[in-house]
PDB file of N, CA and C in Angstrom:
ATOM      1  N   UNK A   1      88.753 117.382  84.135  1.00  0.00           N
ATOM      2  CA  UNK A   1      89.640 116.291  83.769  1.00  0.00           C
ATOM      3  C   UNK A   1      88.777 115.099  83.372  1.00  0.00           C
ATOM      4  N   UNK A   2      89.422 114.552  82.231  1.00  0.00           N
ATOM      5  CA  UNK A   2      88.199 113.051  81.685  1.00  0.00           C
ATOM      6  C   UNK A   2      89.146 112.045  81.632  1.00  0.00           C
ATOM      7  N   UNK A   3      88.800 111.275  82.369  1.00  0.00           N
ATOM      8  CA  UNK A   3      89.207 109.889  81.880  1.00  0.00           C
ATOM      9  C   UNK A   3      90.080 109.408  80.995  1.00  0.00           C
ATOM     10  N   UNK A   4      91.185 108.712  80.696  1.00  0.00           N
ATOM     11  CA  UNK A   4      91.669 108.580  79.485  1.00  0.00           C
ATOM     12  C   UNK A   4      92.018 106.983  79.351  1.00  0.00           C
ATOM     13  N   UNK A   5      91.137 106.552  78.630  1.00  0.00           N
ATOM     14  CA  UNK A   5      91.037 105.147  78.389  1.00  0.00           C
ATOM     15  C   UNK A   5      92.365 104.065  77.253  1.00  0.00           C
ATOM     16  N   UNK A   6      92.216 102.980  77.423  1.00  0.00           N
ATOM     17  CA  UNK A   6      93.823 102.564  76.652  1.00  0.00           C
ATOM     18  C   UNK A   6      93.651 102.987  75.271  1.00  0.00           C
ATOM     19  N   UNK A   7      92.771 103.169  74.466  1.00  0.00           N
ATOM     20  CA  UNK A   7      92.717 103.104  73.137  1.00  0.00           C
ATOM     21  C   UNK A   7      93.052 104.652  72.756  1.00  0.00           C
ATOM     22  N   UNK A   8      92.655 105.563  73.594  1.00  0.00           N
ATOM     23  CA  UNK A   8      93.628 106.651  73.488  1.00  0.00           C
ATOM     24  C   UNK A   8      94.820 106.963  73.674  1.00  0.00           C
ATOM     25  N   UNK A   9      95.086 105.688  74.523  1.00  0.00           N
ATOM     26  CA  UNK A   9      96.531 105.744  74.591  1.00  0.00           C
ATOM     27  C   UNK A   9      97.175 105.570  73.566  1.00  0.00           C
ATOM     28  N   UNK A  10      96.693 104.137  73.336  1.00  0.00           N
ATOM     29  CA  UNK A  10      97.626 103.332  71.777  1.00  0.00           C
ATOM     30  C   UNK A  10      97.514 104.606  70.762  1.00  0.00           C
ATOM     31  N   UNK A  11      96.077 105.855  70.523  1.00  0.00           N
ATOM     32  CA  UNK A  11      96.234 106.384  69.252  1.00  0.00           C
ATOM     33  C   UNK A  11      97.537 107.405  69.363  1.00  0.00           C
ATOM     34  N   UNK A  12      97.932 108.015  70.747  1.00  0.00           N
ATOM     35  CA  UNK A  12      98.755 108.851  70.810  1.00  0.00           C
ATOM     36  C   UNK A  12      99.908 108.495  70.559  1.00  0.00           C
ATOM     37  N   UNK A  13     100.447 106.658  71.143  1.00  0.00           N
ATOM     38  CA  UNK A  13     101.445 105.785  70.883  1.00  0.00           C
ATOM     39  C   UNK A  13     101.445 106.036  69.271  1.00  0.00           C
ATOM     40  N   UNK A  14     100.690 105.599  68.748  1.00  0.00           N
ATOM     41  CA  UNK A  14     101.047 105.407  67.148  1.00  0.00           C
ATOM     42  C   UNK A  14     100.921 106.277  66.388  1.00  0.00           C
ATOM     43  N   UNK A  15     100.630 107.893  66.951  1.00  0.00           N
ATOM     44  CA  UNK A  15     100.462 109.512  66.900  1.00  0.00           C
ATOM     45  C   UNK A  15     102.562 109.765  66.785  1.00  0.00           C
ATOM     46  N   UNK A  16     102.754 109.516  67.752  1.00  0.00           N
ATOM     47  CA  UNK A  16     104.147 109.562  67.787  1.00  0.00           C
ATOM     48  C   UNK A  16     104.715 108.642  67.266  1.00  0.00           C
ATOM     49  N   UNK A  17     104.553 107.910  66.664  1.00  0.00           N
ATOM     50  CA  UNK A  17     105.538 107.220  65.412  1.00  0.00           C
ATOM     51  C   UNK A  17     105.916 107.520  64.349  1.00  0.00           C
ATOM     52  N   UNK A  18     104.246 108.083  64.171  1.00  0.00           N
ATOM     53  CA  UNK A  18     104.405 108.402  62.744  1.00  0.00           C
ATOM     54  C   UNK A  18     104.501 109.900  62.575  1.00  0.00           C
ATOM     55  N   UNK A  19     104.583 110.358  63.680  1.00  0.00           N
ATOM     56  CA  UNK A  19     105.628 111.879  63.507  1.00  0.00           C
ATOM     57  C   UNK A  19     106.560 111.659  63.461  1.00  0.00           C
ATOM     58  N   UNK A  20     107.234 111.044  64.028  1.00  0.00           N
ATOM     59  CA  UNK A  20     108.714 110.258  64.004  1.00  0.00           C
ATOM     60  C   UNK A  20     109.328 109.759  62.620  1.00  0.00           C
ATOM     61  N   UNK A  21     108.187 109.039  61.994  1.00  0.00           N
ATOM     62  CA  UNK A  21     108.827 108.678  60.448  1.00  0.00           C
ATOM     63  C   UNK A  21     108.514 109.752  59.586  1.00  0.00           C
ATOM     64  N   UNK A  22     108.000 110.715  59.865  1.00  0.00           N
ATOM     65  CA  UNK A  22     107.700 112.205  59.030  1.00  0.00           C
ATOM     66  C   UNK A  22     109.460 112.564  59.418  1.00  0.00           C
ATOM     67  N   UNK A  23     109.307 113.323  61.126  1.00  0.00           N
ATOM     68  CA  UNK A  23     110.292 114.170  61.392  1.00  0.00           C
ATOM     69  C   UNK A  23     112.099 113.842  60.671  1.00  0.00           C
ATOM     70  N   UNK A  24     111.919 112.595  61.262  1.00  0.00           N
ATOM     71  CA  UNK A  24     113.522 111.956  61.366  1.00  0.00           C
ATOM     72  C   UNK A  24     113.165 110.928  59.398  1.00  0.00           C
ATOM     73  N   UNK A  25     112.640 111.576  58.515  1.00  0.00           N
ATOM     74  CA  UNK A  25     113.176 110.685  57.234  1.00  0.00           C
ATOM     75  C   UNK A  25     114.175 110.072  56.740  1.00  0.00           C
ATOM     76  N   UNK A  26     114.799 109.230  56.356  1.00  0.00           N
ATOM     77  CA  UNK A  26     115.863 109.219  55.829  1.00  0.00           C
ATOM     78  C   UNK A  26     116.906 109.448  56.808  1.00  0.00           C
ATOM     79  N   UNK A  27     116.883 109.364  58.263  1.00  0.00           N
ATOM     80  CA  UNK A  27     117.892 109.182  59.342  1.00  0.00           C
ATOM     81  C   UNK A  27     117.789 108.163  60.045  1.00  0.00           C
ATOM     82  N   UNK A  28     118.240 107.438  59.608  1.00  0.00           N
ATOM     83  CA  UNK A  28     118.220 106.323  60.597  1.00  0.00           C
ATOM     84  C   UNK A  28     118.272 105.870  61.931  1.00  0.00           C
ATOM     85  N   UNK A  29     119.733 106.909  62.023  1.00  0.00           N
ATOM     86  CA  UNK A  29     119.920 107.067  63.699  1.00  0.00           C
ATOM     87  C   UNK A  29     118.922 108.191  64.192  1.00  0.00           C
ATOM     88  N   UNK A  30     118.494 108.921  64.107  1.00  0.00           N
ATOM     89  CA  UNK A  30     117.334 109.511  64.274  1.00  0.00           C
ATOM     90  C   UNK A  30     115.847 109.110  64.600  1.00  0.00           C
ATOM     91  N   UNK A  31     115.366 108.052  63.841  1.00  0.00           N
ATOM     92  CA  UNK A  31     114.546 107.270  63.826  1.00  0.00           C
ATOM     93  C   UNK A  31     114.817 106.438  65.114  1.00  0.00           C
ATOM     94  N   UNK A  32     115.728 105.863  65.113  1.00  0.00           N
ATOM     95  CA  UNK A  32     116.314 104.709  65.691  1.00  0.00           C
ATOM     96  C   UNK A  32     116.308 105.191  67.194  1.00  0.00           C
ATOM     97  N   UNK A  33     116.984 106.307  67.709  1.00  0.00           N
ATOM     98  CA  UNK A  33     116.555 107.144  69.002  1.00  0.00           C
ATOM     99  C   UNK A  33     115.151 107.582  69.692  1.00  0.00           C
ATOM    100  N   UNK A  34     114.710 107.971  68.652  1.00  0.00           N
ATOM    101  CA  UNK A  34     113.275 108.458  68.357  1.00  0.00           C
ATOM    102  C   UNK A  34     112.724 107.628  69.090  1.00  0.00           C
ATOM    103  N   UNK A  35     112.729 106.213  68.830  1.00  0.00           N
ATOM    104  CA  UNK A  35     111.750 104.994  68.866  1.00  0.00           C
ATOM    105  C   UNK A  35     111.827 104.149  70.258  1.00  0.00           C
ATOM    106  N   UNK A  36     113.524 104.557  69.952  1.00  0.00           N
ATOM    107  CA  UNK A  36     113.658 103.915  71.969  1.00  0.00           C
ATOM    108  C   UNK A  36     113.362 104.535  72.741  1.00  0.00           C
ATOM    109  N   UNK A  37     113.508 106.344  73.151  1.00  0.00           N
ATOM    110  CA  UNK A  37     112.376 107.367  73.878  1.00  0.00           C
ATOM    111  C   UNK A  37     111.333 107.070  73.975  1.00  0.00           C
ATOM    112  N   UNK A  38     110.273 106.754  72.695  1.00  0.00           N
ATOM    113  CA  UNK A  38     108.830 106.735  72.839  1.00  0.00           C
ATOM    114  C   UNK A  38     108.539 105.921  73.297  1.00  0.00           C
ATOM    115  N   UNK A  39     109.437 104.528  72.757  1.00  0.00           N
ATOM    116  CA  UNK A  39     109.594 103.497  73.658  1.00  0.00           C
ATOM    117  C   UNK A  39     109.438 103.164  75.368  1.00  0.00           C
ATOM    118  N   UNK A  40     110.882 103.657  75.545  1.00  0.00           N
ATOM    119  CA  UNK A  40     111.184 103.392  76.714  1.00  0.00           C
ATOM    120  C   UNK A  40     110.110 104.120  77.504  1.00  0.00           C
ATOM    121  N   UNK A  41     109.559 105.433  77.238  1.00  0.00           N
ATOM    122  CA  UNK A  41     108.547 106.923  78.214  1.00  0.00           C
ATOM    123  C   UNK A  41     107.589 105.527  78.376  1.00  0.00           C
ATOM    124  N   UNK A  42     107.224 104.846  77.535  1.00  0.00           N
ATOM    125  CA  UNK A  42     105.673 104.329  77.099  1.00  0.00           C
ATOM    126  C   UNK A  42     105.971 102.999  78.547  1.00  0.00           C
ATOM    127  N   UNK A  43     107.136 102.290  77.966  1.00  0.00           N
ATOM    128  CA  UNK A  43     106.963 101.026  79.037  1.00  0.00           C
ATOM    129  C   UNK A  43     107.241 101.584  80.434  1.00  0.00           C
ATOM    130  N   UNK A  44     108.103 102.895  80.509  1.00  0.00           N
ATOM    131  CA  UNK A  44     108.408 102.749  81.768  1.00  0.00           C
ATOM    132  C   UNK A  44     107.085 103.492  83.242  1.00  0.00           C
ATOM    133  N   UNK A  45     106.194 103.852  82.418  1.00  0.00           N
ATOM    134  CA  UNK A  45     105.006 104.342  82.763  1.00  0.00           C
ATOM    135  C   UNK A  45     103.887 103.218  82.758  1.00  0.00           C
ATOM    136  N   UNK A  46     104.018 102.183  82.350  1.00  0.00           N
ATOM    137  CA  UNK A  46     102.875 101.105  82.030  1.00  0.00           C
ATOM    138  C   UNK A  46     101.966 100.617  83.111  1.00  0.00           C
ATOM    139  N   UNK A  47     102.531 100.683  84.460  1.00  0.00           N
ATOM    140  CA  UNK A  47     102.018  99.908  85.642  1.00  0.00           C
ATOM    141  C   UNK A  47     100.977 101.331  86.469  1.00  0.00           C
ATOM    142  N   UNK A  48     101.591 102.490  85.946  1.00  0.00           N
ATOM    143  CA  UNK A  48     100.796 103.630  86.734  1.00  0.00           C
ATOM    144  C   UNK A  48      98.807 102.942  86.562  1.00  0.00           C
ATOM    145  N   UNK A  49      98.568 103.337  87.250  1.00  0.00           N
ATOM    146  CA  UNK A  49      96.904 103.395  87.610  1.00  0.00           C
ATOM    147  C   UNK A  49      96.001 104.653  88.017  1.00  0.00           C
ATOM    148  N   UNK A  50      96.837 105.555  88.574  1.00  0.00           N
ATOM    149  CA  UNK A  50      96.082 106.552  89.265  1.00  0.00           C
ATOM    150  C   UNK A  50      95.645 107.340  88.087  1.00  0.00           C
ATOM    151  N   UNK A  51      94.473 108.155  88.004  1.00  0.00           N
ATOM    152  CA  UNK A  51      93.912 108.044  86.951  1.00  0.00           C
ATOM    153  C   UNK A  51      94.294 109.740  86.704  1.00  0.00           C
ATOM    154  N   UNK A  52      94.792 110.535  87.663  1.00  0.00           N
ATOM    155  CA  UNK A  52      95.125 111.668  87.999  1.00  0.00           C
ATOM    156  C   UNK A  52      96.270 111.663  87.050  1.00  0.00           C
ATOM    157  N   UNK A  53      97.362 110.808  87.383  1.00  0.00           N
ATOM    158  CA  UNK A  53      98.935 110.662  86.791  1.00  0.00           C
ATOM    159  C   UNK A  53      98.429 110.496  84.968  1.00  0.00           C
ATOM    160  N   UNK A  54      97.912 109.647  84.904  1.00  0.00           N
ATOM    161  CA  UNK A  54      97.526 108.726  83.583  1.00  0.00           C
ATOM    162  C   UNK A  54      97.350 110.173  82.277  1.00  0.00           C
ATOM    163  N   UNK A  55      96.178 110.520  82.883  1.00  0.00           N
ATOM    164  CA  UNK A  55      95.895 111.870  82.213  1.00  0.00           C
ATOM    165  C   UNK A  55      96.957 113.002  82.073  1.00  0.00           C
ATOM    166  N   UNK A  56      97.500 113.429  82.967  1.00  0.00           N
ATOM    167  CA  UNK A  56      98.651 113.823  83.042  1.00  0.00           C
ATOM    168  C   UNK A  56      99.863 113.407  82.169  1.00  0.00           C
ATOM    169  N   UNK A  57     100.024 112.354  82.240  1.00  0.00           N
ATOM    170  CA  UNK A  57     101.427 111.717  80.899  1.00  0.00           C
ATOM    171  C   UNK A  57     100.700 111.565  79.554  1.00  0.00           C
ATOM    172  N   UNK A  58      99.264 111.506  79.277  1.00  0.00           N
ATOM    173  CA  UNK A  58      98.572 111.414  78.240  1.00  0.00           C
ATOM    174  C   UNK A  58      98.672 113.071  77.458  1.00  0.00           C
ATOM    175  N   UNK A  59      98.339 113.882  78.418  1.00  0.00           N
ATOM    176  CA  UNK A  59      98.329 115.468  78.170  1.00  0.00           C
ATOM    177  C   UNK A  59     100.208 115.792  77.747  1.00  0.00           C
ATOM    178  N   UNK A  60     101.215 114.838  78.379  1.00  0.00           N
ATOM    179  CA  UNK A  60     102.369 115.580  77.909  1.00  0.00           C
ATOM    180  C   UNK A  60     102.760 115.107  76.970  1.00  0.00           C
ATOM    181  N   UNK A  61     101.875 113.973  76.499  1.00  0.00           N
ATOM    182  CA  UNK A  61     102.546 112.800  75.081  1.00  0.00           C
ATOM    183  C   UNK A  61     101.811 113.847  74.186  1.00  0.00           C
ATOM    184  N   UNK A  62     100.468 114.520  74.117  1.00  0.00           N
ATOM    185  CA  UNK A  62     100.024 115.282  72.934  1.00  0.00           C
ATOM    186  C   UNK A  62     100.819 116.685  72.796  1.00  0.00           C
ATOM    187  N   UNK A  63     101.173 116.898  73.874  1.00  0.00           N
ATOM    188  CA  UNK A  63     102.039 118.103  73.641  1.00  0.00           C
ATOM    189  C   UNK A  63     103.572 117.582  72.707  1.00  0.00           C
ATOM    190  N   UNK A  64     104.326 116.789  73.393  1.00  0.00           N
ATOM    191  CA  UNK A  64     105.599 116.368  72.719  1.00  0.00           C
ATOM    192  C   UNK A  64     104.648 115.936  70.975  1.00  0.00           C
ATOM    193  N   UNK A  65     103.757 115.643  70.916  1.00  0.00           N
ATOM    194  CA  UNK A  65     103.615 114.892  69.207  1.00  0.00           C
ATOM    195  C   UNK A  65     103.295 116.412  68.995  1.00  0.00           C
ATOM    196  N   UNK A  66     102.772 117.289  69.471  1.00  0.00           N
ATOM    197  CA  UNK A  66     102.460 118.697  68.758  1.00  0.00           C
ATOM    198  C   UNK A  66     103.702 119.109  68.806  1.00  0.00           C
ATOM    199  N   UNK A  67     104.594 119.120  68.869  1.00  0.00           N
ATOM    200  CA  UNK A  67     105.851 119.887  69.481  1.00  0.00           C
ATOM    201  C   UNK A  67     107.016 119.208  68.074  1.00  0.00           C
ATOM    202  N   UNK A  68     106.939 118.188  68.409  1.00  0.00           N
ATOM    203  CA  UNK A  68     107.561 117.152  67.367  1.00  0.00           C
ATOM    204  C   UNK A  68     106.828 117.912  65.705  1.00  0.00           C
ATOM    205  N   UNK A  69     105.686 117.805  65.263  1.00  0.00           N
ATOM    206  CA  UNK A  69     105.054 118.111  64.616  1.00  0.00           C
ATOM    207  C   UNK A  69     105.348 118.779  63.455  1.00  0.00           C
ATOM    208  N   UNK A  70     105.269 120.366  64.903  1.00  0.00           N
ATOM    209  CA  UNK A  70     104.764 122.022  64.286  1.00  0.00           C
ATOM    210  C   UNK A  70     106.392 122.396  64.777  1.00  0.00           C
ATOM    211  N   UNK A  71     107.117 121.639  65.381  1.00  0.00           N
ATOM    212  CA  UNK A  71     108.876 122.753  65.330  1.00  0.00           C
ATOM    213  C   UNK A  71     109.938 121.606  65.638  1.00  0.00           C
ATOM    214  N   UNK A  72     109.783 120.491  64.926  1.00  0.00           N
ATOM    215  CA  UNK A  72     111.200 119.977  64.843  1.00  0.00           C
ATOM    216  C   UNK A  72     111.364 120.148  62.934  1.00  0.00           C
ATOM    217  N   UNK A  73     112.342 120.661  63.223  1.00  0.00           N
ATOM    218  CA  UNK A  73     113.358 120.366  61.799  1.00  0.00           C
ATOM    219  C   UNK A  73     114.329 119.703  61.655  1.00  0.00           C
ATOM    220  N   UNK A  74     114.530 119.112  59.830  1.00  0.00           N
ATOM    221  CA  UNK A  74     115.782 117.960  60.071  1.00  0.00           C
ATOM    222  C   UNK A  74     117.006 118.916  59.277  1.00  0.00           C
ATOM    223  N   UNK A  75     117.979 118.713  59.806  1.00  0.00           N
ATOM    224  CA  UNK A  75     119.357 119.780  59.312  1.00  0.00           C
ATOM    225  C   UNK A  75     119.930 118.542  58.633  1.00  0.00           C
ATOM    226  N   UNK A  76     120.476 119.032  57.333  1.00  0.00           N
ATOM    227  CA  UNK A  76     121.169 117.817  56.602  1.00  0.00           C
ATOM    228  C   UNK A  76     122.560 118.438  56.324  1.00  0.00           C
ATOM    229  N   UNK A  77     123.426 117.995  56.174  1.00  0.00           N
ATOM    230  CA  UNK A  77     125.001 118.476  55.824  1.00  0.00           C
ATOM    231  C   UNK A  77     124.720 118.126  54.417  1.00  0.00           C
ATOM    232  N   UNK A  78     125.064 119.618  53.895  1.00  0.00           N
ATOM    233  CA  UNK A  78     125.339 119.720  51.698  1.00  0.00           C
ATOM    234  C   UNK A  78     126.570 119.453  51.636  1.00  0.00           C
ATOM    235  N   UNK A  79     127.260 120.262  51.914  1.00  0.00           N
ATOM    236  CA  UNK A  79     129.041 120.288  51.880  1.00  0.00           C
ATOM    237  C   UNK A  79     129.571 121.164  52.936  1.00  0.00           C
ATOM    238  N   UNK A  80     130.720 120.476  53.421  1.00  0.00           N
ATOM    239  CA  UNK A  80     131.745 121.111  54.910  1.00  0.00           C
ATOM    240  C   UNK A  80     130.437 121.707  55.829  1.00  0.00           C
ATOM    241  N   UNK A  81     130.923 123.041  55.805  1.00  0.00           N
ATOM    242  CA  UNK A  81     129.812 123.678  57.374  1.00  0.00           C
ATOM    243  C   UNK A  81     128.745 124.250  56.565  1.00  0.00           C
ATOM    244  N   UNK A  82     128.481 123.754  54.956  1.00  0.00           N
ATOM    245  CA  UNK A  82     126.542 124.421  54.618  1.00  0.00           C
ATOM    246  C   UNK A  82     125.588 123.237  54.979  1.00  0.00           C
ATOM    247  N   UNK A  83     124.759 123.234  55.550  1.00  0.00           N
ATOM    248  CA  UNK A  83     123.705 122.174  55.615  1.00  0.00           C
ATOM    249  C   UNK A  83     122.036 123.120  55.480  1.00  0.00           C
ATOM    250  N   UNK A  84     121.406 121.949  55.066  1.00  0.00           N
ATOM    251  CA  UNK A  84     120.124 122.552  54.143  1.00  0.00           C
ATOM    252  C   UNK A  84     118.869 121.714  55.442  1.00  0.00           C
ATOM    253  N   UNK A  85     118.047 122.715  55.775  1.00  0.00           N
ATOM    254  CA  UNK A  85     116.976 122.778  56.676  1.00  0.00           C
ATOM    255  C   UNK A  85     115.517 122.049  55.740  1.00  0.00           C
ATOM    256  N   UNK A  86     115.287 121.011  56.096  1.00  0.00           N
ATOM    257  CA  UNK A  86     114.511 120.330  55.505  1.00  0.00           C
ATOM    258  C   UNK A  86     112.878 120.537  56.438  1.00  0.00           C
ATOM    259  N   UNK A  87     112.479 122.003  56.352  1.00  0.00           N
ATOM    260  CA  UNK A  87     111.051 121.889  56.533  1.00  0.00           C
ATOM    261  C   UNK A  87     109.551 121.311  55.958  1.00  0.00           C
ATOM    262  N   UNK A  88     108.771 120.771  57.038  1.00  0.00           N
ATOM    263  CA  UNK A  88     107.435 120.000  56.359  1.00  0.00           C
ATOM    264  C   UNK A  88     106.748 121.432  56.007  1.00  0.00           C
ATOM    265  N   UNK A  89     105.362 120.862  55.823  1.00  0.00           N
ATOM    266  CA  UNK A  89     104.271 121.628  55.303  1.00  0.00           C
ATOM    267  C   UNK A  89     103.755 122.022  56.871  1.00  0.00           C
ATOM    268  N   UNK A  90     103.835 121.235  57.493  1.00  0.00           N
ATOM    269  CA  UNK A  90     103.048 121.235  59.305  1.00  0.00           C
ATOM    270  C   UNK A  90     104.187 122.014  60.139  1.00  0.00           C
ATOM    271  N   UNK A  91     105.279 122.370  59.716  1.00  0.00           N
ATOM    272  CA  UNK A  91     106.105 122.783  60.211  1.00  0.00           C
ATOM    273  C   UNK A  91     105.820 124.517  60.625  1.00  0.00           C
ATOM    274  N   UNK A  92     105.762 124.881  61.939  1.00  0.00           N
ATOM    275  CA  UNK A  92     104.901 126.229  62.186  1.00  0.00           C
ATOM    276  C   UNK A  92     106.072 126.951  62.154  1.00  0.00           C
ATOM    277  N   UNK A  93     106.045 128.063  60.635  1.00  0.00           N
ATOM    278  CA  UNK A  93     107.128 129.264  60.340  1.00  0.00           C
ATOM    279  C   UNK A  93     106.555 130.701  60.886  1.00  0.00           C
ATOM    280  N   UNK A  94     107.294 131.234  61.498  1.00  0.00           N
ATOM    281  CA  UNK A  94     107.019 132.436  62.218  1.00  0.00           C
ATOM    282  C   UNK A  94     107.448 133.858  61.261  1.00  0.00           C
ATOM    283  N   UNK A  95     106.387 134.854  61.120  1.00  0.00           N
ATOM    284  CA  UNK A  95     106.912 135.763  59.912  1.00  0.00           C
ATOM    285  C   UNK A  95     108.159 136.060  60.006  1.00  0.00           C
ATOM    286  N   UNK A  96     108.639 136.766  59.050  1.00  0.00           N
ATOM    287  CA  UNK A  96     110.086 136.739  58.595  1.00  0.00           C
ATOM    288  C   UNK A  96     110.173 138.056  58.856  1.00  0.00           C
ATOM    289  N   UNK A  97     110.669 138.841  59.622  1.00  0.00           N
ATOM    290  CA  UNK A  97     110.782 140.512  59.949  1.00  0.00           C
ATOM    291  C   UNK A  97     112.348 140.792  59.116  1.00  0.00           C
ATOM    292  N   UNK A  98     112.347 141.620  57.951  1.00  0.00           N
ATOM    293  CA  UNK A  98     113.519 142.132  57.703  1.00  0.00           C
ATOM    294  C   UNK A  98     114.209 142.795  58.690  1.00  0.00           C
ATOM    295  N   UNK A  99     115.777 142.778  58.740  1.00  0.00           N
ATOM    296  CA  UNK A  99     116.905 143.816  59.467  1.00  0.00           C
ATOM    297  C   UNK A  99     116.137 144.614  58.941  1.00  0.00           C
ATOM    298  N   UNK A 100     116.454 146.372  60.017  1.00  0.00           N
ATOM    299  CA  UNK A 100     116.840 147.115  60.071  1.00  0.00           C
ATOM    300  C   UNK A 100     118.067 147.645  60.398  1.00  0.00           C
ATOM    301  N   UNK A 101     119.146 148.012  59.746  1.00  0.00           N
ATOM    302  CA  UNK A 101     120.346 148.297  60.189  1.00  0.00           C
ATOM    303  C   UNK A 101     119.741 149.900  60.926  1.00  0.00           C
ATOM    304  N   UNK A 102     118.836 150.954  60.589  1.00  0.00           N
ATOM    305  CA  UNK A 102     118.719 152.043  61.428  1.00  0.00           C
ATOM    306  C   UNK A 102     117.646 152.085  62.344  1.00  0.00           C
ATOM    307  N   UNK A 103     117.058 150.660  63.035  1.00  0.00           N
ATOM    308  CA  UNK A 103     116.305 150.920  63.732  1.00  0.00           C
ATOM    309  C   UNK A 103     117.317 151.347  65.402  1.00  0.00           C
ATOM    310  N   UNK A 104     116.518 152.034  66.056  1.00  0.00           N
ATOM    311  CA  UNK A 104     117.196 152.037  67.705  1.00  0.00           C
ATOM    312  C   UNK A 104     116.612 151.841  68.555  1.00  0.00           C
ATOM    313  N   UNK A 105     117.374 151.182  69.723  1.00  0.00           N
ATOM    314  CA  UNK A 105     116.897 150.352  70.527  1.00  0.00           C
ATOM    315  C   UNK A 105     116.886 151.334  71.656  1.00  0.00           C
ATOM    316  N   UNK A 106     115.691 151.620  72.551  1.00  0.00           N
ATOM    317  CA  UNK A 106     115.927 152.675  73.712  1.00  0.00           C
ATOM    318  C   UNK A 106     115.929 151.539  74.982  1.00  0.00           C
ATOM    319  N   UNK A 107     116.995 151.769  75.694  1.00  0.00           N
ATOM    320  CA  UNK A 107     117.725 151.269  76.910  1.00  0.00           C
ATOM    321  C   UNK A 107     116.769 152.084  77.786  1.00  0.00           C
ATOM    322  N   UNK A 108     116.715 150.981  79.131  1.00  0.00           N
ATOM    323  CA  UNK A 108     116.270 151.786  80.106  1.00  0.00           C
ATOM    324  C   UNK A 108     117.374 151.574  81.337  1.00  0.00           C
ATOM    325  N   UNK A 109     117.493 152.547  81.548  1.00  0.00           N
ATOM    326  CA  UNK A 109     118.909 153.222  82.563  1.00  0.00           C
ATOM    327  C   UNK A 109     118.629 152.469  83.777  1.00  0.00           C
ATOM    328  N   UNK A 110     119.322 151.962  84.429  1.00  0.00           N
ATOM    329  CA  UNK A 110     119.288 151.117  85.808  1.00  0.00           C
ATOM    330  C   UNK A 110     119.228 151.995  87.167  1.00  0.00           C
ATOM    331  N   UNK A 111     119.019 151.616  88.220  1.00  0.00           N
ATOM    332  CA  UNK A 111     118.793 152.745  89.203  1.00  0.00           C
ATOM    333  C   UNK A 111     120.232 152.511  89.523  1.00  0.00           C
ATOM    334  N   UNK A 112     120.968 153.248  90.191  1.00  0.00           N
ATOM    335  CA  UNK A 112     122.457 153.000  90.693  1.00  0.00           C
ATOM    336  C   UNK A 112     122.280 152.402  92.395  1.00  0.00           C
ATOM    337  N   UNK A 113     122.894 151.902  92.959  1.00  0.00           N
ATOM    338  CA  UNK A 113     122.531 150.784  94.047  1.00  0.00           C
ATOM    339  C   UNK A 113     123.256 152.158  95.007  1.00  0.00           C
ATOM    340  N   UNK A 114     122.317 152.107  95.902  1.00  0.00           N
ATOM    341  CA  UNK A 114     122.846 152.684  97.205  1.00  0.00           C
ATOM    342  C   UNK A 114     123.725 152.256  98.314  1.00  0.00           C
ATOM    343  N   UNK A 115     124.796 153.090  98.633  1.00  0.00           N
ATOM    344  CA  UNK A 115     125.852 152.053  99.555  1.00  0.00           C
ATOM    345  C   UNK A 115     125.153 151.402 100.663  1.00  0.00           C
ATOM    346  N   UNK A 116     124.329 151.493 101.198  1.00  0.00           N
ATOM    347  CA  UNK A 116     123.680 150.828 102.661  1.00  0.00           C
ATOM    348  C   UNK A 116     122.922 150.050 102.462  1.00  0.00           C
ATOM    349  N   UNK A 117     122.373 149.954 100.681  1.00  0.00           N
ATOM    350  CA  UNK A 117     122.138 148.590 100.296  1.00  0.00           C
ATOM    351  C   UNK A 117     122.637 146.677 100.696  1.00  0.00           C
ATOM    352  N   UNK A 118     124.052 147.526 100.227  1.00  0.00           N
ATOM    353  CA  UNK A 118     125.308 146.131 100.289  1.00  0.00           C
ATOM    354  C   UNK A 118     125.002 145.737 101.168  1.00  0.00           C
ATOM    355  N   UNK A 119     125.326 144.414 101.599  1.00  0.00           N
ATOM    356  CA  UNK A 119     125.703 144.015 103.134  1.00  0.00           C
ATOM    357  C   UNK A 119     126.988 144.014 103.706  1.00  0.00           C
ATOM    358  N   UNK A 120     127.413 143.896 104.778  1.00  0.00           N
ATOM    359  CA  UNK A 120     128.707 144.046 105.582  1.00  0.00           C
ATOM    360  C   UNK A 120     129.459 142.648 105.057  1.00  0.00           C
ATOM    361  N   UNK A 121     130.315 142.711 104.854  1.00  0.00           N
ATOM    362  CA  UNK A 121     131.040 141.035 104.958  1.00  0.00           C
ATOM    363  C   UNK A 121     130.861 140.270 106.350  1.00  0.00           C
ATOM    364  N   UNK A 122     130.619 139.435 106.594  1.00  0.00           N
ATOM    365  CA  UNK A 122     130.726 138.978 107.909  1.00  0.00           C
ATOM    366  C   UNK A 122     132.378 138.747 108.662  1.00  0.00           C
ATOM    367  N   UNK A 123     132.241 139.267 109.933  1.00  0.00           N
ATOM    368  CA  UNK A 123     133.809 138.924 110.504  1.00  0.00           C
ATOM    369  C   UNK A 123     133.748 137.251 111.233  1.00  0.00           C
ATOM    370  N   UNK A 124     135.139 136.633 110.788  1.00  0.00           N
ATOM    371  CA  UNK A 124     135.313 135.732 111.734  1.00  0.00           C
ATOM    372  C   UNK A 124     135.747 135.518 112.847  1.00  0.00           C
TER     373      UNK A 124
END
């Protein structure tokens, strides 16, 4: 574990903004949420000291900006119930496996439960 000094802080602070004005474009209310979260996580953590904790909320802010990053997408409404998936370039797509309508799936059979398993109901 190393140390994590303020200026790494501020870069992760301003790491998550500007994923924020990537992720949420052109949404305002999106943005606008966005900003009071990062916000609010940021002030309401400000007074911590222990250097154990510090690192710790530093390690979960790079995860949420990787997370934010590589798998948020913005869904836009085209018309009624079609809306169009507005992926980045950083956006991590997972291969595309065609259906098989004749592949089969082999089940594995459950053991059947033995009566002396159960328990008794209790009497009152």
């Amino acid at each position: 574990m190393t140390q994590v000094n303020r200026s790494q802080i501020l870069s992760i602070f301003k790491k998550l903004h500007r994923v924020r004005q990537r992720a949420f474009k052109n949404d305002d209310f999106g943005l606008s949420v966005c900003r009071d979260r990062i916000n609010d996580g940021f002030r309401k953590n400000i007074n911590i000291t222990d250097e154990a904790e510090v690192f710790k909320l530093y390690k979960t802010a790079e995860e949420v900006e990787m997370v934010m990053r590589t798998q948020l997408v913005q869904m836009e409404e085209v018309a009624g119930n079609t809306f169009r998936m507005n992926i980045r370039e950083e956006t991590h797509k997972r291969p595309n496996i065609p259906y098989d309508h004749e592949a089969s799936i082999s089940w594995k059979a459950r053991k059947p439960r033995r009566s002396n398993d159960r328990k008794a109901p209790k009497e009152s």
